[in-house]
C-alpha atoms as a PDB file:
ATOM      1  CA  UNK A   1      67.030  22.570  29.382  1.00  0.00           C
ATOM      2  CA  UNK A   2      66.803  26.530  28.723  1.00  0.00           C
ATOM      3  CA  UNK A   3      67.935  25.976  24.771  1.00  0.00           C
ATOM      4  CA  UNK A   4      65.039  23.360  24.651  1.00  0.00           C
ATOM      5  CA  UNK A   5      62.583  25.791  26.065  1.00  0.00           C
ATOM      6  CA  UNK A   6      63.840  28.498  23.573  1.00  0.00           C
ATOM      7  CA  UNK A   7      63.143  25.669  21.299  1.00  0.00           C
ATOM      8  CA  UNK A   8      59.875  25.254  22.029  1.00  0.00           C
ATOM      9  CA  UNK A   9      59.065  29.262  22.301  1.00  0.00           C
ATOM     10  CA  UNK A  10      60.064  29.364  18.659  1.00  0.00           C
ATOM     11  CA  UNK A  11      58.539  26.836  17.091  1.00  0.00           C
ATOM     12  CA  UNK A  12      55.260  28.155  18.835  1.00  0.00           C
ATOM     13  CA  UNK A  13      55.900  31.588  17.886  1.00  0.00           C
ATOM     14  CA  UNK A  14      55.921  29.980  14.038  1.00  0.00           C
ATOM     15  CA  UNK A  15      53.209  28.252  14.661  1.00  0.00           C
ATOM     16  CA  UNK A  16      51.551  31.043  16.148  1.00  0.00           C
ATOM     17  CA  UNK A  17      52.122  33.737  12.543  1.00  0.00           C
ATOM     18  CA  UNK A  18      49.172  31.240  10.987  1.00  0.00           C
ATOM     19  CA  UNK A  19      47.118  34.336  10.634  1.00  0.00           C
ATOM     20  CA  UNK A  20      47.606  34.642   6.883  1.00  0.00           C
ATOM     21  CA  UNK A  21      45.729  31.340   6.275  1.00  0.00           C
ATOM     22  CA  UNK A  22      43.284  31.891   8.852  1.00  0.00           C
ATOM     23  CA  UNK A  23      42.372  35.544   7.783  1.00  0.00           C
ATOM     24  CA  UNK A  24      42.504  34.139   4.325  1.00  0.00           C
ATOM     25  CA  UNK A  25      40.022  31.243   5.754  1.00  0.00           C
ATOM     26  CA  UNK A  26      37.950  34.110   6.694  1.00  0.00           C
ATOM     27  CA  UNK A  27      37.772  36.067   3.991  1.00  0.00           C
ATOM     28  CA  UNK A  28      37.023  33.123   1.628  1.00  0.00           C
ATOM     29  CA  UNK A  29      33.781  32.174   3.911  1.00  0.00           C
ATOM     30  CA  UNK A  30      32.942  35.784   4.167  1.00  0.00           C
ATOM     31  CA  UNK A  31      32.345  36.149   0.505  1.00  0.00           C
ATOM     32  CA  UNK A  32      29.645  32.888   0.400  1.00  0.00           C
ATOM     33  CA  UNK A  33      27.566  36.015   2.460  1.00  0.00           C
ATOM     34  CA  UNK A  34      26.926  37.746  -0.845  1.00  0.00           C
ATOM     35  CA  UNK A  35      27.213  41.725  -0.300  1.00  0.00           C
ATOM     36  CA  UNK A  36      28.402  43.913   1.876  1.00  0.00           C
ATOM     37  CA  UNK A  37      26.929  44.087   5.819  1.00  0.00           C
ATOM     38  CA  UNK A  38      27.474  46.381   8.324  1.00  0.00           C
ATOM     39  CA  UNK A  39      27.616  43.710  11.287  1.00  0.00           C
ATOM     40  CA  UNK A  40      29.555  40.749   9.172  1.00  0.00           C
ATOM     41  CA  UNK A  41      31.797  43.281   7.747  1.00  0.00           C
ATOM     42  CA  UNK A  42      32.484  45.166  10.920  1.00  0.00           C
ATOM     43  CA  UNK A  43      33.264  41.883  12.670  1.00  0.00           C
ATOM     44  CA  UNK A  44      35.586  40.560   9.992  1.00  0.00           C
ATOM     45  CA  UNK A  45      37.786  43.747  10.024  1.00  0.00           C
ATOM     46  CA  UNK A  46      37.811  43.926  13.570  1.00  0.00           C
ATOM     47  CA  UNK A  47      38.851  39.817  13.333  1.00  0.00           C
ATOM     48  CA  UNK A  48      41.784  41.318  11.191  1.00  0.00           C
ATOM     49  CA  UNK A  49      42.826  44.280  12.696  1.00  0.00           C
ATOM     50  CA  UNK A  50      43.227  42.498  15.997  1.00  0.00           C
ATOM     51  CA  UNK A  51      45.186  39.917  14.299  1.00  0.00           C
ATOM     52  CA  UNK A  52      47.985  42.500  13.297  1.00  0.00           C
ATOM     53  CA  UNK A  53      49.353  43.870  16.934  1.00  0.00           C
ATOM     54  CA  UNK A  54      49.433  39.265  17.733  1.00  0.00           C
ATOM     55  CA  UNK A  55      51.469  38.921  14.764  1.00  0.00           C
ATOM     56  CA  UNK A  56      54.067  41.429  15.869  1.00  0.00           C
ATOM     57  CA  UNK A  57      54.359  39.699  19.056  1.00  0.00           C
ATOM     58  CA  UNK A  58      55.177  36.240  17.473  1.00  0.00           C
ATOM     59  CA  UNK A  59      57.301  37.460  14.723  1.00  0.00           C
ATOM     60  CA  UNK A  60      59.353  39.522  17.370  1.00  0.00           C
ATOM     61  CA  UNK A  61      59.000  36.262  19.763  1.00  0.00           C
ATOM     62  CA  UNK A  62      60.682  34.521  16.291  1.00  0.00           C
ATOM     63  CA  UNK A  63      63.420  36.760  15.971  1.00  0.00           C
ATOM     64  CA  UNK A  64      65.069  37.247  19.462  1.00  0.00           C
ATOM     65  CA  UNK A  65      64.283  33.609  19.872  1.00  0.00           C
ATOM     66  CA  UNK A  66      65.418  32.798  16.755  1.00  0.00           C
ATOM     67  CA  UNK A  67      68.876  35.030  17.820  1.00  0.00           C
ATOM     68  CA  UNK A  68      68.882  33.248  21.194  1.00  0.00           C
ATOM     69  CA  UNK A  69      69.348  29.948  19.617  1.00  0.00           C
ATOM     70  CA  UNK A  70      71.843  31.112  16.763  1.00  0.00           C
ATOM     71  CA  UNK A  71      74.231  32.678  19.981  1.00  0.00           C
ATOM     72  CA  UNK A  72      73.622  29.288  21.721  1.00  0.00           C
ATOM     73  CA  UNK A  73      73.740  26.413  19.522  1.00  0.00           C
ATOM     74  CA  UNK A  74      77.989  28.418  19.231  1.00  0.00           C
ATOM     75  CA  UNK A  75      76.873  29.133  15.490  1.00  0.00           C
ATOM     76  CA  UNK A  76      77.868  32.795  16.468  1.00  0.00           C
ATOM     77  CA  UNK A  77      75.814  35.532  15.096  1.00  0.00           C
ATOM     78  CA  UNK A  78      77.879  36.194  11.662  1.00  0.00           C
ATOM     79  CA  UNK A  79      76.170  32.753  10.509  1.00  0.00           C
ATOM     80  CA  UNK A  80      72.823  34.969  10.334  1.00  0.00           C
ATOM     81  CA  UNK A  81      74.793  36.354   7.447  1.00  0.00           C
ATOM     82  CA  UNK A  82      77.430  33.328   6.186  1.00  0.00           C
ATOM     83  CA  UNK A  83      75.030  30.420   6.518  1.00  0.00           C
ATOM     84  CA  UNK A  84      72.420  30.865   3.724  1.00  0.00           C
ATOM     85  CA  UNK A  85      69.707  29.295   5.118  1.00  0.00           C
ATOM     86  CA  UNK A  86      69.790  31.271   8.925  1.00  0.00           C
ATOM     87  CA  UNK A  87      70.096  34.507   6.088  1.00  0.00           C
ATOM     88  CA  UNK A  88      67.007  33.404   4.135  1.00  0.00           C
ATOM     89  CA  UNK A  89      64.810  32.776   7.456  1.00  0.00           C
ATOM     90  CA  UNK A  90      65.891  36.199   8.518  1.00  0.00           C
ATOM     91  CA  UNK A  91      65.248  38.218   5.678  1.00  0.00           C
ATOM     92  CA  UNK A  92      61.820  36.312   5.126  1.00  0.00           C
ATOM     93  CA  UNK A  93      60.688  37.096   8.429  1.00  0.00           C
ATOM     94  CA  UNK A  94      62.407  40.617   8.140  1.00  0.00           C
ATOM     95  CA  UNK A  95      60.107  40.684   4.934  1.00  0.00           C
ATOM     96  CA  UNK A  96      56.973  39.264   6.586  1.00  0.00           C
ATOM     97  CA  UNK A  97      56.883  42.008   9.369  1.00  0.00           C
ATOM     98  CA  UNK A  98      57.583  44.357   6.567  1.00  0.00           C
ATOM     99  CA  UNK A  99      54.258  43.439   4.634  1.00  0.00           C
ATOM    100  CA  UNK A 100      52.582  43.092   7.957  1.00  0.00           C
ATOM    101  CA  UNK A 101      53.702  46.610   8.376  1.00  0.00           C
ATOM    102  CA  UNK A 102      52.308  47.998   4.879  1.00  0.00           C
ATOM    103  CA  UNK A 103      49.103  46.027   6.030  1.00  0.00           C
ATOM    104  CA  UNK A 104      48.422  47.661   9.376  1.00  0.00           C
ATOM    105  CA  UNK A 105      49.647  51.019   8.887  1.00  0.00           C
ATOM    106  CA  UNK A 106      48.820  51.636   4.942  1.00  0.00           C
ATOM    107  CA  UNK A 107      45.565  49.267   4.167  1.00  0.00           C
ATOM    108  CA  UNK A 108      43.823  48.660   7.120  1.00  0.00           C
ATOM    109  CA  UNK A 109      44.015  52.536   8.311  1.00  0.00           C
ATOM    110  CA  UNK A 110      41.962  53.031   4.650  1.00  0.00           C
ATOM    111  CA  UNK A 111      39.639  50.219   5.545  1.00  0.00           C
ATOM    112  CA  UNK A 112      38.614  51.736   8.388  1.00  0.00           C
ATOM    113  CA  UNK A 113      38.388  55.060   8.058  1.00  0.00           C
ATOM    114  CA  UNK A 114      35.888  54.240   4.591  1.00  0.00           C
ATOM    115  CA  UNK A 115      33.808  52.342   7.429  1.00  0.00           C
ATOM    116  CA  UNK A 116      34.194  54.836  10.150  1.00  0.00           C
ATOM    117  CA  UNK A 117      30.878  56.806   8.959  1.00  0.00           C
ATOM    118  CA  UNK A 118      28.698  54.272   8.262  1.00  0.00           C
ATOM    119  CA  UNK A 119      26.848  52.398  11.280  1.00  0.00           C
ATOM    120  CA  UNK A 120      24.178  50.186   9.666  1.00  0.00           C
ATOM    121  CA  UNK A 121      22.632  48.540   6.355  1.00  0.00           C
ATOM    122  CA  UNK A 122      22.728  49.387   3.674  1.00  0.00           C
ATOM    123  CA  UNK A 123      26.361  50.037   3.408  1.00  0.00           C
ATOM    124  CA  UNK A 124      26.840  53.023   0.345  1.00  0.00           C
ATOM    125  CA  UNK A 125      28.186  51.974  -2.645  1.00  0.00           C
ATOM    126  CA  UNK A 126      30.470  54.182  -2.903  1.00  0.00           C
ATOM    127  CA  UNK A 127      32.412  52.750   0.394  1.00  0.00           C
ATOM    128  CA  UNK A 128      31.603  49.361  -0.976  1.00  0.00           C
ATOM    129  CA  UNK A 129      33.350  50.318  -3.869  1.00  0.00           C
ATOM    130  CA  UNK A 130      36.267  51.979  -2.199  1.00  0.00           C
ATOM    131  CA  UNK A 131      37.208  49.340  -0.224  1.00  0.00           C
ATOM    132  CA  UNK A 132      36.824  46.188  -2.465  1.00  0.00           C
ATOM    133  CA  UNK A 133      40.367  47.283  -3.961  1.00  0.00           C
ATOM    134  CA  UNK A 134      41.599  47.342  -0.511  1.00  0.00           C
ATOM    135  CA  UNK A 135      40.709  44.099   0.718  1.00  0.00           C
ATOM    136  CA  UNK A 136      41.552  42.515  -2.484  1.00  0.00           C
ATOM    137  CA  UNK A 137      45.693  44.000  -2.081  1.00  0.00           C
ATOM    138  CA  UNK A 138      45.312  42.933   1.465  1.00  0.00           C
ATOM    139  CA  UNK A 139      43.718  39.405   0.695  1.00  0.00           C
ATOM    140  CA  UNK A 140      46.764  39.133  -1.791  1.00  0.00           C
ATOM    141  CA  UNK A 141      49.370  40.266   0.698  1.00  0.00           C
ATOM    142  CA  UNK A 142      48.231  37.653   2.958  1.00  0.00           C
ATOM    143  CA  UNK A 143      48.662  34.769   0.301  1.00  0.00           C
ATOM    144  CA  UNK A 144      52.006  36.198  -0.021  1.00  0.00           C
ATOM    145  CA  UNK A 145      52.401  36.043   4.187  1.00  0.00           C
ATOM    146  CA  UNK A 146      51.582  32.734   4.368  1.00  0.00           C
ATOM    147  CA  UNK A 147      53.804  31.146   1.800  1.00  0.00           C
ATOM    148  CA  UNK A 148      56.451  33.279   3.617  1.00  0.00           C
ATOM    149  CA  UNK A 149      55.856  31.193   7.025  1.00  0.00           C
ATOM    150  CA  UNK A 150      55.778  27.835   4.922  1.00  0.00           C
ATOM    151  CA  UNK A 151      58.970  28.767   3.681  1.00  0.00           C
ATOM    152  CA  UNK A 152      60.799  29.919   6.979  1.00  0.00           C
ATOM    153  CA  UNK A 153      58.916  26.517   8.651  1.00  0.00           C
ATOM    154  CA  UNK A 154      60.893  24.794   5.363  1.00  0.00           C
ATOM    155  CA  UNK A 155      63.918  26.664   6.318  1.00  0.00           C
ATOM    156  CA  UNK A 156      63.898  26.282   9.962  1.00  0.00           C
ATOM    157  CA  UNK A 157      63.912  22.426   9.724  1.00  0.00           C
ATOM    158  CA  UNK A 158      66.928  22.683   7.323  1.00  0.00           C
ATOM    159  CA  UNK A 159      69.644  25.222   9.548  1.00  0.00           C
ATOM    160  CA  UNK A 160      71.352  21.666  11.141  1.00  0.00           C
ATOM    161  CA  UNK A 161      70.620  18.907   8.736  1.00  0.00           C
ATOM    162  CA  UNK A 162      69.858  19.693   4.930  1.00  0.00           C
ATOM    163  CA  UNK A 163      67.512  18.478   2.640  1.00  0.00           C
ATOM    164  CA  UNK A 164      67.746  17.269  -0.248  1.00  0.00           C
ATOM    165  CA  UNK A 165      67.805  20.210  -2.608  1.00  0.00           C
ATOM    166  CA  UNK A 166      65.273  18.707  -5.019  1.00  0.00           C
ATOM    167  CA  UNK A 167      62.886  18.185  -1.554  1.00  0.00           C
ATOM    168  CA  UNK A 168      63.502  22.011  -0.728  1.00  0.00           C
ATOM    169  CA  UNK A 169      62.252  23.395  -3.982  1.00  0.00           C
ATOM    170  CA  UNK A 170      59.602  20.915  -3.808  1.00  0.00           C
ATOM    171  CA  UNK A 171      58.205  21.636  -0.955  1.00  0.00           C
ATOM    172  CA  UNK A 172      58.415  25.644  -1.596  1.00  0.00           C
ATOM    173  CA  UNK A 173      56.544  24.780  -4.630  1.00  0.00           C
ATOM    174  CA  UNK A 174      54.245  23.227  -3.008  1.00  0.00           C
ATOM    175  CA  UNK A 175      54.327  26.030  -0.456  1.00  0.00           C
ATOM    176  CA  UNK A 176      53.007  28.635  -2.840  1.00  0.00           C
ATOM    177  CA  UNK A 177      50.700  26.014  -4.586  1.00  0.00           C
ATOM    178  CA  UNK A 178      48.753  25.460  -1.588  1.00  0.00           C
ATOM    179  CA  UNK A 179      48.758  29.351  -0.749  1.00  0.00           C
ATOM    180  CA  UNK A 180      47.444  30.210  -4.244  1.00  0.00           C
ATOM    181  CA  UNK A 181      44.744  27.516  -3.585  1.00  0.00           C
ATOM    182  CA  UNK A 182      43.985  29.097   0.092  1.00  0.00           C
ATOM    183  CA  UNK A 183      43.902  32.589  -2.028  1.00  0.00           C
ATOM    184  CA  UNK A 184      41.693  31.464  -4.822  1.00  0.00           C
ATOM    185  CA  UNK A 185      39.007  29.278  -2.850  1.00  0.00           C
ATOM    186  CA  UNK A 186      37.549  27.833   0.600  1.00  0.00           C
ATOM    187  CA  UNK A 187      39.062  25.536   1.857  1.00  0.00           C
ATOM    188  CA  UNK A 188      36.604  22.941   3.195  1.00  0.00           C
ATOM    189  CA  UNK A 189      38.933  19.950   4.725  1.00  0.00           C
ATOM    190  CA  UNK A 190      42.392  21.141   5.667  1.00  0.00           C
ATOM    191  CA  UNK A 191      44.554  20.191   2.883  1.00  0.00           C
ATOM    192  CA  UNK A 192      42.144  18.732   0.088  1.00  0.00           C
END
C-alpha cells in the first residue's frame, strides 16, 4: 500500500510541473491584449512568479519520490545511473529545475525590477522595450520546460516495460512538436 501511495504522489507531482504549458497558455492570450498594461502585465508576472517557488515543490516532490520508488521497487539506487532510462528522467528533471533556476533567479529578478518603478498606464517605452527580450528568453525556456516533462512522463511509463523504440522517438517528436505549437500560437481546444 505505501509504494502505491508513493505512486500516486509522483505521478501527481508530474502532473503537477504543467506550468510551462499553462504559463505558455498565458502568455499566448496575453498578447491578443495588444500593448503593454500596467494591471494585465502586473497580474501576468505575478501569475508567473508565483508559479516558480510551486514548481520547486513538485519537482523536489518528483525526485525523493522518484528515489523512494527506485530504493523500493529493489532496483537499488546505482540503476539511477546503469539503467538508461531512470538516468535520462533524472538528468531531465535535474535539467528542468536547472532552467527553472536560471528563470527565477536570472529573468524574472530583471522583469521585475524594470516594473518595480512604474505603477500605472502608460507603461515607458523604454521598460517596454527592456523587457520584451526578457519575456521572449523566458517564453522560450518554458517551451523548452514543457517538452522536458513530456519527455520524463514518456520516460516514466517506460522504467518497467519498454516501448517500442520507434514509439519512443515518436512520441518525443511529437513531444517537441506540440511544444513548438504551444510556443508559436494559442491554443484554443486542447490538442487541435
Amino acid at each position: 500500500m505505501a509504494i502505491d501511495l508513493i505512486i500516486f504522489v509522483h505521478i501527481l507531482s508530474v502532473v503537477f510541473m504543467s506550468a510551462p504549458l499553462y504559463n505558455l497558455i498565458i502568455v499566448n492570450e496575453r498578447a491578443q491584449f495588444g500593448p503593454m498594461s500596467y494591471k494585465i502585465d502586473r497580474y501576468l508576472e505575478n501569475l508567473i512568479k508565483g508559479s516558480s517557488i510551486r514548481c520547486y515543490v513538485y519537482q523536489l516532490t518528483a525526485l525523493v519520490t522518484g528515489l523512494l520508488l527506485v530504493y523500493l521497487s529493489g532496483l537499488g539506487l546505482a540503476s539511477i545511473v546503469t539503467n538508461w532510462v531512470l538516468a535520462a528522467k533524472t538528468g531531465l528533471l535535474l535539467l528542468l529545475m536547472g532552467l527553472l533556476s536560471y528563470v527565477h533567479f536570472g529573468i524574472q529578478p530583471q522583469i521585475e525590477k524594470l516594473l518595480a518603478p512604474v505603477s500605472e498606464d502608460p507603461i515607458p517605452g523604454e521598460v517596454v522595450a527592456a523587457i520584451k527580450p526578457l519575456r521572449i528568453q523566458r517564453k522560450r525556456l518554458a517551451a523548452g520546460c514543457l517538452f522536458l516533462v513530456v519527455t520524463i512522463i514518456i520516460l516514466g511509463l517506460q522504467v518497467f516495460t519498454r516501448f517500442n523504440p520507434i514509439l519512443t522517438l515518436a512520441l518525443i517528436v511529437s513531444a517537441a512538436l506540440f511544444s513548438w505549437r504551444v510556443y508559436r500560437k494559442p491554443i484554443r481546444y486542447g490538442w487541435v
